[in-house]
Structures are given as C-alpha cells and as structure tokens.
PDB file of N, CA and C in Angstrom:
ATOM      1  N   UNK A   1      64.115 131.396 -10.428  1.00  0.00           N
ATOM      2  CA  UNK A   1      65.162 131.969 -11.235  1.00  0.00           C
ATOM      3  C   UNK A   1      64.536 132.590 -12.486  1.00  0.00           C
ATOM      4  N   UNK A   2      64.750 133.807 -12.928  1.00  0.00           N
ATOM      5  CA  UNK A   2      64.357 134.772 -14.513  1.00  0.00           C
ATOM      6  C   UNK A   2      65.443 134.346 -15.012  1.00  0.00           C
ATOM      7  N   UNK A   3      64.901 134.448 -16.425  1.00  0.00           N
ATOM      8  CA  UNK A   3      65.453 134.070 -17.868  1.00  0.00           C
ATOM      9  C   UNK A   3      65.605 135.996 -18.265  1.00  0.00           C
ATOM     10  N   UNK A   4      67.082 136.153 -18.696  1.00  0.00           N
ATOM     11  CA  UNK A   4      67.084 137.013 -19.113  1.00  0.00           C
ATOM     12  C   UNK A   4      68.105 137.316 -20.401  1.00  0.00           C
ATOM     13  N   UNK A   5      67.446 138.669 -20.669  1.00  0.00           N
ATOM     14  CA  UNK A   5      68.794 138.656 -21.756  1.00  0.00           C
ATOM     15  C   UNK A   5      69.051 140.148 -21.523  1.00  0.00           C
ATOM     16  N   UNK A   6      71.057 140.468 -21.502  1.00  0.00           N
ATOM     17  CA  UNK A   6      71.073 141.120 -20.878  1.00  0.00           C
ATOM     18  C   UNK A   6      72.083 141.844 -22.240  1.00  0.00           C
ATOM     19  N   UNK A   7      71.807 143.636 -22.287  1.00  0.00           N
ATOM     20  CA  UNK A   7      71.848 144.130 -23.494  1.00  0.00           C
ATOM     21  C   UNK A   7      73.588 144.990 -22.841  1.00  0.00           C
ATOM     22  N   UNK A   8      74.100 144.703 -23.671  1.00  0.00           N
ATOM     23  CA  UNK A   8      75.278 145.485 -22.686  1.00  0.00           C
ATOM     24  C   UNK A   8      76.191 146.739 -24.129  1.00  0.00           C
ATOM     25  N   UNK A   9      76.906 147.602 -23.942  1.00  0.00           N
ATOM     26  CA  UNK A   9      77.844 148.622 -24.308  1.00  0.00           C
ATOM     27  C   UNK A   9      78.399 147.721 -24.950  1.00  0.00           C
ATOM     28  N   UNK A  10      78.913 148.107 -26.601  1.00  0.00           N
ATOM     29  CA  UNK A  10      79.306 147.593 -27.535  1.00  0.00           C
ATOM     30  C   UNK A  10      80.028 146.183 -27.568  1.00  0.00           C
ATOM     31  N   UNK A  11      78.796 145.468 -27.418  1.00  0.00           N
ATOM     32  CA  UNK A  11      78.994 144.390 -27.670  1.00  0.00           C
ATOM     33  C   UNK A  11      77.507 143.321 -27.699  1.00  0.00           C
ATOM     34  N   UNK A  12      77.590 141.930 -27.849  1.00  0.00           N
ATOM     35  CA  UNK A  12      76.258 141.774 -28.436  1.00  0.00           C
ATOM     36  C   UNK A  12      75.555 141.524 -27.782  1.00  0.00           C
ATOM     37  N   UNK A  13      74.388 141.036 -27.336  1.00  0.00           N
ATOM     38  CA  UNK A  13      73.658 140.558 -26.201  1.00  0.00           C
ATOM     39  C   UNK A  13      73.988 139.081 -26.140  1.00  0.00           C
ATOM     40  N   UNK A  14      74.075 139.017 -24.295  1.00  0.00           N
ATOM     41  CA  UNK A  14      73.814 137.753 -23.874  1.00  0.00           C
ATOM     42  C   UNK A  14      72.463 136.999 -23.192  1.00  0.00           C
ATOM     43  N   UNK A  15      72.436 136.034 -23.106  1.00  0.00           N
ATOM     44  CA  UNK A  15      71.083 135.566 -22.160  1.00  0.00           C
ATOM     45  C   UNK A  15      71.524 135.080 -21.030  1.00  0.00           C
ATOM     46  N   UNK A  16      70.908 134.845 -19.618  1.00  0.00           N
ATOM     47  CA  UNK A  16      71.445 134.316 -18.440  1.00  0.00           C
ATOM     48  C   UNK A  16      70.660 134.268 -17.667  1.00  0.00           C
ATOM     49  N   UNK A  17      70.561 133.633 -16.206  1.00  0.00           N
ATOM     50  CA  UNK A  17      69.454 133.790 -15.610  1.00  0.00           C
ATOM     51  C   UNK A  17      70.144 134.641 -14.240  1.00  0.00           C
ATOM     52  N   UNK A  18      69.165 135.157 -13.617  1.00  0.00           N
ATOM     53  CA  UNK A  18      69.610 136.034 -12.061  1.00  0.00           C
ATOM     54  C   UNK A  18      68.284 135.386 -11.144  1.00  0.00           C
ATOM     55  N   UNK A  19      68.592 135.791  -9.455  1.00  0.00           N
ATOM     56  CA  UNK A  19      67.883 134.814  -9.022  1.00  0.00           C
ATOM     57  C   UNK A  19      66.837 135.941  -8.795  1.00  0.00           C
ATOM     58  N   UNK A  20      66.536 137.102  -8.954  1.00  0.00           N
ATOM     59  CA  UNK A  20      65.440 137.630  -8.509  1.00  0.00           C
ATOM     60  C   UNK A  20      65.823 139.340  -9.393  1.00  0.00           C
ATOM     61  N   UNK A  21      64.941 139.824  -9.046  1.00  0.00           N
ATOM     62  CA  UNK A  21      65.179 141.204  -9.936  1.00  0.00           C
ATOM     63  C   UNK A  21      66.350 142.244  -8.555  1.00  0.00           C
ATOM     64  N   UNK A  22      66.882 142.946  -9.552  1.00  0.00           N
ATOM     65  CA  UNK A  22      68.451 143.394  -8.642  1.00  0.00           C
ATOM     66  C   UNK A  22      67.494 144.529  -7.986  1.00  0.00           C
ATOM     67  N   UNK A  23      68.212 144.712  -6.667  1.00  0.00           N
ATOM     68  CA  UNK A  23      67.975 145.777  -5.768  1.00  0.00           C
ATOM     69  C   UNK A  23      68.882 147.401  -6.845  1.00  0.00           C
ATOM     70  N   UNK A  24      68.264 148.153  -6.726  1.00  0.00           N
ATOM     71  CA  UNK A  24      68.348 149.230  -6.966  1.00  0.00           C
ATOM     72  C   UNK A  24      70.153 150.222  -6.860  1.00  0.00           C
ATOM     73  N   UNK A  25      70.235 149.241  -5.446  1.00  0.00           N
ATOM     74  CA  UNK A  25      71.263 149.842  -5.059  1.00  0.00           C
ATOM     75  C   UNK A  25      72.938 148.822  -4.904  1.00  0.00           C
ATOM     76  N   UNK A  26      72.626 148.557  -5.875  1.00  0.00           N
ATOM     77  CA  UNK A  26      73.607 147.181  -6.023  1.00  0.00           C
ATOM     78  C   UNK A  26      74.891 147.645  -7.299  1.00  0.00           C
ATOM     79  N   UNK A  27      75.913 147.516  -7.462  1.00  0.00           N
ATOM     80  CA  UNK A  27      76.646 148.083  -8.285  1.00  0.00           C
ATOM     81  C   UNK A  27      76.783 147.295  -9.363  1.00  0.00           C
ATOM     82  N   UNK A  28      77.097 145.995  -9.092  1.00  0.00           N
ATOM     83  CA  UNK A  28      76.958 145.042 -10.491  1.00  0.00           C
ATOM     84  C   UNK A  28      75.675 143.976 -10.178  1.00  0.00           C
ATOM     85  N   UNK A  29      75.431 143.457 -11.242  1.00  0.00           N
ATOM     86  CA  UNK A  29      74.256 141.909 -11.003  1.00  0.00           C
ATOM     87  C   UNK A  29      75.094 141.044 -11.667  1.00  0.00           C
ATOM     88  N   UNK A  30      74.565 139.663 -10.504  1.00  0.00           N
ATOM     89  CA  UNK A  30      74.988 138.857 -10.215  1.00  0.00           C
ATOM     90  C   UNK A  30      74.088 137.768 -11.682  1.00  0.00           C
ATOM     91  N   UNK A  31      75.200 136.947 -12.458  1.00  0.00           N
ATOM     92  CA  UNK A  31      74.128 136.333 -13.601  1.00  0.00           C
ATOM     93  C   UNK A  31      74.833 134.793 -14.263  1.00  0.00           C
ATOM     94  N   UNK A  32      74.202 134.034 -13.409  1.00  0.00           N
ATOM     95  CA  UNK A  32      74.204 132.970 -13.723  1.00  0.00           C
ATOM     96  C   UNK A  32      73.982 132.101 -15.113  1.00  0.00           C
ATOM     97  N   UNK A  33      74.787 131.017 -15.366  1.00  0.00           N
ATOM     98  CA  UNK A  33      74.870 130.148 -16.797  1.00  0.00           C
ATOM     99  C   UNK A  33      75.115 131.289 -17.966  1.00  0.00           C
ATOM    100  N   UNK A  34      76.024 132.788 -18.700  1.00  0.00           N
ATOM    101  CA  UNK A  34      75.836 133.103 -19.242  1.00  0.00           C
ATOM    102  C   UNK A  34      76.198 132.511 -21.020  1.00  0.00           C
ATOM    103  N   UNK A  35      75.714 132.752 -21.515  1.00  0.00           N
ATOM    104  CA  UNK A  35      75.571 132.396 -22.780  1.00  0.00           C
ATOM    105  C   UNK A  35      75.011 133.206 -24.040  1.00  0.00           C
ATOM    106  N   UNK A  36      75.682 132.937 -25.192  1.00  0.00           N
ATOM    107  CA  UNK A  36      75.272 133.581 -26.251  1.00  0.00           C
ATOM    108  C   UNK A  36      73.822 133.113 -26.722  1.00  0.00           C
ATOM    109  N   UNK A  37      72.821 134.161 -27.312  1.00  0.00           N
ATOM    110  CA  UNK A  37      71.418 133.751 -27.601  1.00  0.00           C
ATOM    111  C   UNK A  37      71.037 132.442 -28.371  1.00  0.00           C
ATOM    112  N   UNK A  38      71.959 132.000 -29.228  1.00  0.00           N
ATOM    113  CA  UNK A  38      72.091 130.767 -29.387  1.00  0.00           C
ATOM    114  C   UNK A  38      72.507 129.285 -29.155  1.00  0.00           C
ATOM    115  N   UNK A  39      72.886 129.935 -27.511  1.00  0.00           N
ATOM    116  CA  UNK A  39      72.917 128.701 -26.509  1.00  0.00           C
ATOM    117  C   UNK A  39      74.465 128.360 -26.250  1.00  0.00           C
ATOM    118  N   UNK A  40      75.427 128.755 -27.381  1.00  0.00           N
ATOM    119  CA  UNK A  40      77.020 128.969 -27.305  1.00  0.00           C
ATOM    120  C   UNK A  40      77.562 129.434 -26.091  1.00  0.00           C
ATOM    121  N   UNK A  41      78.854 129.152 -25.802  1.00  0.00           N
ATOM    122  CA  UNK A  41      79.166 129.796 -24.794  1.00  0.00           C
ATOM    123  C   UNK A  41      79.998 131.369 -25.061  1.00  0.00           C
ATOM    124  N   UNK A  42      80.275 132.051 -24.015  1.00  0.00           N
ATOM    125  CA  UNK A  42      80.402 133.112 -24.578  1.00  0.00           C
ATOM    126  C   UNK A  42      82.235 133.524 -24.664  1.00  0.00           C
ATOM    127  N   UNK A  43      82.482 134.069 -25.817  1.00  0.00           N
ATOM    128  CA  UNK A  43      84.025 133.915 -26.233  1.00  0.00           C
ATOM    129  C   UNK A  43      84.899 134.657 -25.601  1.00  0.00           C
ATOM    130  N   UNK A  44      84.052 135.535 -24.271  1.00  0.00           N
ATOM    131  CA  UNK A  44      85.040 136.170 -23.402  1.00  0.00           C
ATOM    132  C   UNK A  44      85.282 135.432 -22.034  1.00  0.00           C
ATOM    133  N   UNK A  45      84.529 134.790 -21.749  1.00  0.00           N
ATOM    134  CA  UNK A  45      84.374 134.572 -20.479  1.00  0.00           C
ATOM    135  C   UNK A  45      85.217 132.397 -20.370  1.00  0.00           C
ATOM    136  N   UNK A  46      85.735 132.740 -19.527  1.00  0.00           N
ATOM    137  CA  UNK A  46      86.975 130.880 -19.522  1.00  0.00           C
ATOM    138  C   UNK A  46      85.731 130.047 -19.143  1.00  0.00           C
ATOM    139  N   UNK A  47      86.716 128.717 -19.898  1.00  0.00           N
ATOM    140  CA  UNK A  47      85.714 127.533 -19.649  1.00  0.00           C
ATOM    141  C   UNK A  47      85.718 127.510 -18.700  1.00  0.00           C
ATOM    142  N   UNK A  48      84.053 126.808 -18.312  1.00  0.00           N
ATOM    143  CA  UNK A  48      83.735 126.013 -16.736  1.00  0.00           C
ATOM    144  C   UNK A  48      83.414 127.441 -16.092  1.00  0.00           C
ATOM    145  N   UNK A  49      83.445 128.240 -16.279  1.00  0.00           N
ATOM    146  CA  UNK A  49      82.727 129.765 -15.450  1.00  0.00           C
ATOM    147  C   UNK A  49      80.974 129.344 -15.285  1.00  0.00           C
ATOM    148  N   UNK A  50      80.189 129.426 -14.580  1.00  0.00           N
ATOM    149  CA  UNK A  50      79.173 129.647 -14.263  1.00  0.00           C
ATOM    150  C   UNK A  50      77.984 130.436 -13.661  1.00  0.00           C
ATOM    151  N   UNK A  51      78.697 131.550 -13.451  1.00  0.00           N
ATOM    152  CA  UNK A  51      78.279 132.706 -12.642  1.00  0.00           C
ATOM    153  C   UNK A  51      79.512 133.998 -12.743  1.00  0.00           C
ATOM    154  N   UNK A  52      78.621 135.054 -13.055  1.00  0.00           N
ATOM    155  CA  UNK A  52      79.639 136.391 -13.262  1.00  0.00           C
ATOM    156  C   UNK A  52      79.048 137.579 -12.596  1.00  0.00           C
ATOM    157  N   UNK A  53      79.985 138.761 -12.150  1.00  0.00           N
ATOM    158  CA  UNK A  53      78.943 139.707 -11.819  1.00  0.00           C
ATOM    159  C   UNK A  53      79.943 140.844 -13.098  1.00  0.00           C
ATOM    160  N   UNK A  54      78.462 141.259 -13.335  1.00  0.00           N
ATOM    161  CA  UNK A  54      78.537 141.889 -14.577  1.00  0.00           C
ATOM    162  C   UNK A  54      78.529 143.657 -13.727  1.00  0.00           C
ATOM    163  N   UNK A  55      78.841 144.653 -14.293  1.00  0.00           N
ATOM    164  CA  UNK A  55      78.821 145.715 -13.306  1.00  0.00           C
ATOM    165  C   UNK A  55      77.717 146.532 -14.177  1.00  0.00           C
ATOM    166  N   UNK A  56      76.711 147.521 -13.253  1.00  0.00           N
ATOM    167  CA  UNK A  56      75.834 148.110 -13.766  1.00  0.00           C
ATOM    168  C   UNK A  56      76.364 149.208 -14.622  1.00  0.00           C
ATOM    169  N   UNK A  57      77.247 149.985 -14.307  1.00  0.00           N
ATOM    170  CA  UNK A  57      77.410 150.783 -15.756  1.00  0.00           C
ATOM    171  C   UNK A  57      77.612 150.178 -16.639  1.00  0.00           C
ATOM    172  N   UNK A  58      78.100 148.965 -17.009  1.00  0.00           N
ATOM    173  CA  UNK A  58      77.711 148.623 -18.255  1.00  0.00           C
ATOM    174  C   UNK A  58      76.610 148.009 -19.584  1.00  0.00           C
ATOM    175  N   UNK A  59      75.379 147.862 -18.286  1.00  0.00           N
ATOM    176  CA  UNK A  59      74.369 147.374 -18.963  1.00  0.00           C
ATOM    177  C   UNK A  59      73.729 148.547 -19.650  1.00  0.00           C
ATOM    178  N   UNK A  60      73.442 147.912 -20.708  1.00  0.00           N
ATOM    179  CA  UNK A  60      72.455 149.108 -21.772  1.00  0.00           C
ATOM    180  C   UNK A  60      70.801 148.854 -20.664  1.00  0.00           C
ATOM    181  N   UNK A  61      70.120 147.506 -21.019  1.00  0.00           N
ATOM    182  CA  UNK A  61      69.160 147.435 -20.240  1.00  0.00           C
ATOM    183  C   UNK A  61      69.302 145.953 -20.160  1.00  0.00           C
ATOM    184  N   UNK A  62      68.036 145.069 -19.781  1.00  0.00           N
ATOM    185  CA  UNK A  62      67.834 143.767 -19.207  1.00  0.00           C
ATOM    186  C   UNK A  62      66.406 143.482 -19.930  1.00  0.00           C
ATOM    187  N   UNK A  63      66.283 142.312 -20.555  1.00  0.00           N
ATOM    188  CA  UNK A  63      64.908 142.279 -20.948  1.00  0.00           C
ATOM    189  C   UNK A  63      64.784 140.654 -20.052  1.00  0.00           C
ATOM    190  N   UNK A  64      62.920 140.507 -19.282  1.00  0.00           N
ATOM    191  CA  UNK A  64      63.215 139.916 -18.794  1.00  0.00           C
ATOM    192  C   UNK A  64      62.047 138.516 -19.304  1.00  0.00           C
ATOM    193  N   UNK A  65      62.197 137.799 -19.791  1.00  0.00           N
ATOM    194  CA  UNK A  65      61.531 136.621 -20.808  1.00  0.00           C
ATOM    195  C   UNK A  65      60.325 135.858 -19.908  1.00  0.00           C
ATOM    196  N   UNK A  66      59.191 135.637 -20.278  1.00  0.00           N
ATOM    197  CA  UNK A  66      58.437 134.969 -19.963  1.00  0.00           C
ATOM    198  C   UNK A  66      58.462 133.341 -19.908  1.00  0.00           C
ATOM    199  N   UNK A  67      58.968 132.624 -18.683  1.00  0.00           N
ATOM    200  CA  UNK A  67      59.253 131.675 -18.744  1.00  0.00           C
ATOM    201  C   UNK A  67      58.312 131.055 -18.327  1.00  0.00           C
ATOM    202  N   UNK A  68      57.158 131.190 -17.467  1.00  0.00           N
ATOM    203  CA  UNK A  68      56.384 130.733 -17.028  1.00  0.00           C
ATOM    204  C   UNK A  68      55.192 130.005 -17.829  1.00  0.00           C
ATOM    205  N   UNK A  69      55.298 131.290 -18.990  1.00  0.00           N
ATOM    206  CA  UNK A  69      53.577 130.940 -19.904  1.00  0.00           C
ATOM    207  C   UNK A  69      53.851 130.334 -21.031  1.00  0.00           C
ATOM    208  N   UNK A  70      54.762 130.056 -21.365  1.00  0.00           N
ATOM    209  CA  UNK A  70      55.739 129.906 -22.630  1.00  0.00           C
ATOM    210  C   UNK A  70      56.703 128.683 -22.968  1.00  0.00           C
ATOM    211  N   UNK A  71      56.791 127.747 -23.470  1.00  0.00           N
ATOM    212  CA  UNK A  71      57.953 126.748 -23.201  1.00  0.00           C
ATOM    213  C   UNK A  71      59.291 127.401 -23.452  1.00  0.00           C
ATOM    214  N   UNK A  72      60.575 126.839 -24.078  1.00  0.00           N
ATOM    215  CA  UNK A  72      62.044 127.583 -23.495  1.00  0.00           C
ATOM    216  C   UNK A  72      62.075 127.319 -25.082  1.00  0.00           C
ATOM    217  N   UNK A  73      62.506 128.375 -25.293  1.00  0.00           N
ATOM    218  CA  UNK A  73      62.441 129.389 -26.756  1.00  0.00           C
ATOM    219  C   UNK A  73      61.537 130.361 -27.241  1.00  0.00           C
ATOM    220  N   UNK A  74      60.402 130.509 -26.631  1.00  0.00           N
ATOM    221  CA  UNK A  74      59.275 130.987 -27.614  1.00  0.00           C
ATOM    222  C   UNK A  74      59.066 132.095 -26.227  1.00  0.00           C
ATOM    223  N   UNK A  75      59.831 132.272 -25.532  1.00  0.00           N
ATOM    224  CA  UNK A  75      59.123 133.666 -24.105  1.00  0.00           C
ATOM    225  C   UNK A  75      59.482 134.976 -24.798  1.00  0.00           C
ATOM    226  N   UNK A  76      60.508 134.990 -25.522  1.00  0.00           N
ATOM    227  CA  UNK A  76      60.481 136.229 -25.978  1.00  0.00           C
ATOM    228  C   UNK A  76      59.538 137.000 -27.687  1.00  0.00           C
ATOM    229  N   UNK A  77      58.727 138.072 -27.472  1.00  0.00           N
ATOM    230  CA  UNK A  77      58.441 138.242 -28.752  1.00  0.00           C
ATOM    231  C   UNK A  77      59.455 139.296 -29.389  1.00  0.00           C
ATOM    232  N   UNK A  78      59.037 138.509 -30.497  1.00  0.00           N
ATOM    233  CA  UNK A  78      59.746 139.143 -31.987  1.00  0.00           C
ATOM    234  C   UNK A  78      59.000 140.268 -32.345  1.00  0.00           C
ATOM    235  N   UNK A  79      59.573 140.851 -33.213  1.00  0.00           N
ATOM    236  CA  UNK A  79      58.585 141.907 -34.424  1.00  0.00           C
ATOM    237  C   UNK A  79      59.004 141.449 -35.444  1.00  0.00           C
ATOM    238  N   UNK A  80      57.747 141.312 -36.622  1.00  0.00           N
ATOM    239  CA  UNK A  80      57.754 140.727 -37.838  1.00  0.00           C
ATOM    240  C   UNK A  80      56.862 141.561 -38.596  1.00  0.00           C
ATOM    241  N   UNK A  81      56.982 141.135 -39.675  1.00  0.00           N
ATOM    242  CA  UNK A  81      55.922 142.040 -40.774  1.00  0.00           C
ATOM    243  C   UNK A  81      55.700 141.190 -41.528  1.00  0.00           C
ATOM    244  N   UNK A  82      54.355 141.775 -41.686  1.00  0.00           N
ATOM    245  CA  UNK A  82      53.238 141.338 -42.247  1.00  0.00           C
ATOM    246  C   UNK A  82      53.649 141.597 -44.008  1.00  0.00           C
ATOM    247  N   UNK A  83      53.773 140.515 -44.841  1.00  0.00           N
ATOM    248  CA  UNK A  83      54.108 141.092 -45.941  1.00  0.00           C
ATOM    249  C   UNK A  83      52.717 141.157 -46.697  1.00  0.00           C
ATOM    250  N   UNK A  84      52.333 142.361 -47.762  1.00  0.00           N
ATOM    251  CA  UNK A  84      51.122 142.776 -48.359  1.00  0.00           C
ATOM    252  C   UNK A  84      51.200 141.657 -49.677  1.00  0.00           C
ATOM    253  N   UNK A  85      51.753 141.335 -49.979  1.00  0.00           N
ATOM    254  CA  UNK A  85      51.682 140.086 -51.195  1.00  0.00           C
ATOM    255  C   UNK A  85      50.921 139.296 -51.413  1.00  0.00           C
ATOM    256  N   UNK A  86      51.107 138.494 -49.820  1.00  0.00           N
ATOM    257  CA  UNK A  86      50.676 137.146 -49.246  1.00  0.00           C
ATOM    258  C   UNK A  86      49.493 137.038 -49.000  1.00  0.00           C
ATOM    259  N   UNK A  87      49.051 138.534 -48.102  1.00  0.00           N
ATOM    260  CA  UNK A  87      47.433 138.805 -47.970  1.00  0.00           C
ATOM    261  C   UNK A  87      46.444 139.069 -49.251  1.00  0.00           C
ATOM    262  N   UNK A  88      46.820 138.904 -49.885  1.00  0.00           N
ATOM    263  CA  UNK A  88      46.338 139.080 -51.260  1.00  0.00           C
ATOM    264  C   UNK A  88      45.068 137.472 -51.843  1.00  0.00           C
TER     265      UNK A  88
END
C-alpha cells in the first residue's frame, strides 16, 4: 500500500493510501483511510467511511511519500531556509 497525499481543486490537501499506482485509464482512484495531514478526519466525508473514489478531474496532482526509507512522518520533504544570521 503508498502513502499519499492527494492535492485536489479548491480545497486543501488530503493524505490516504491507494493500493498501487492508478492505471492511466481509470476515471476516479480508489483511496483508502482518507484524512486530513494532521491525522483528523476529514469534515466532508461521514463517520466510519473508509475508502472513497475520488474522480480524476478533480485531482490537481498526487504526491507519493517515501514510506519505505523513512519512519511515518518524516517521508515527505519540506523546503526550508537557511537563515543568514545563524550562519554567522
């Protein structure tokens, strides 16, 4: 199963997992446990839901998290800056 987070049309990103990367020719993906990035559940979807199919026109894109090399929080990178102060 991928860890993903899935970027969708005005609204915020969720994370979820899918069981394999979607065939090409598939109209929605199929996405299991969804949840807000902070582990919440998500305020559209009814309690006890566990699986949704989300439809492809609405995904912006899919980013897909390194779960393997990584423990569970730390697969995705950030961008940060370097502040010039500190290096001083």
């Amino acid at each position: 199963m991928l860890r993903v987070i899935v970027h969708v049309l005005n609204d915020d990103p969720f994370v979820a997992e899918i069981d394999g990367l979607p065939d090409p020719r598939d109209s929605y993906l199929v996405l299991r446990n969804p949840r807000r990035r902070d582990g919440k559940r998500l305020p559209t979807i009814a309690d006890g839901v566990t699986t949704i199919l989300y439809p492809w026109h609405r995904i912006t894109f899919i980013e897909l998290l390194d779960t393997e090399r990584s423990p569970a929080g730390e697969g995705l990178l950030t961008i940060f800056r370097d502040d010039p102060a500190s290096s001083r």
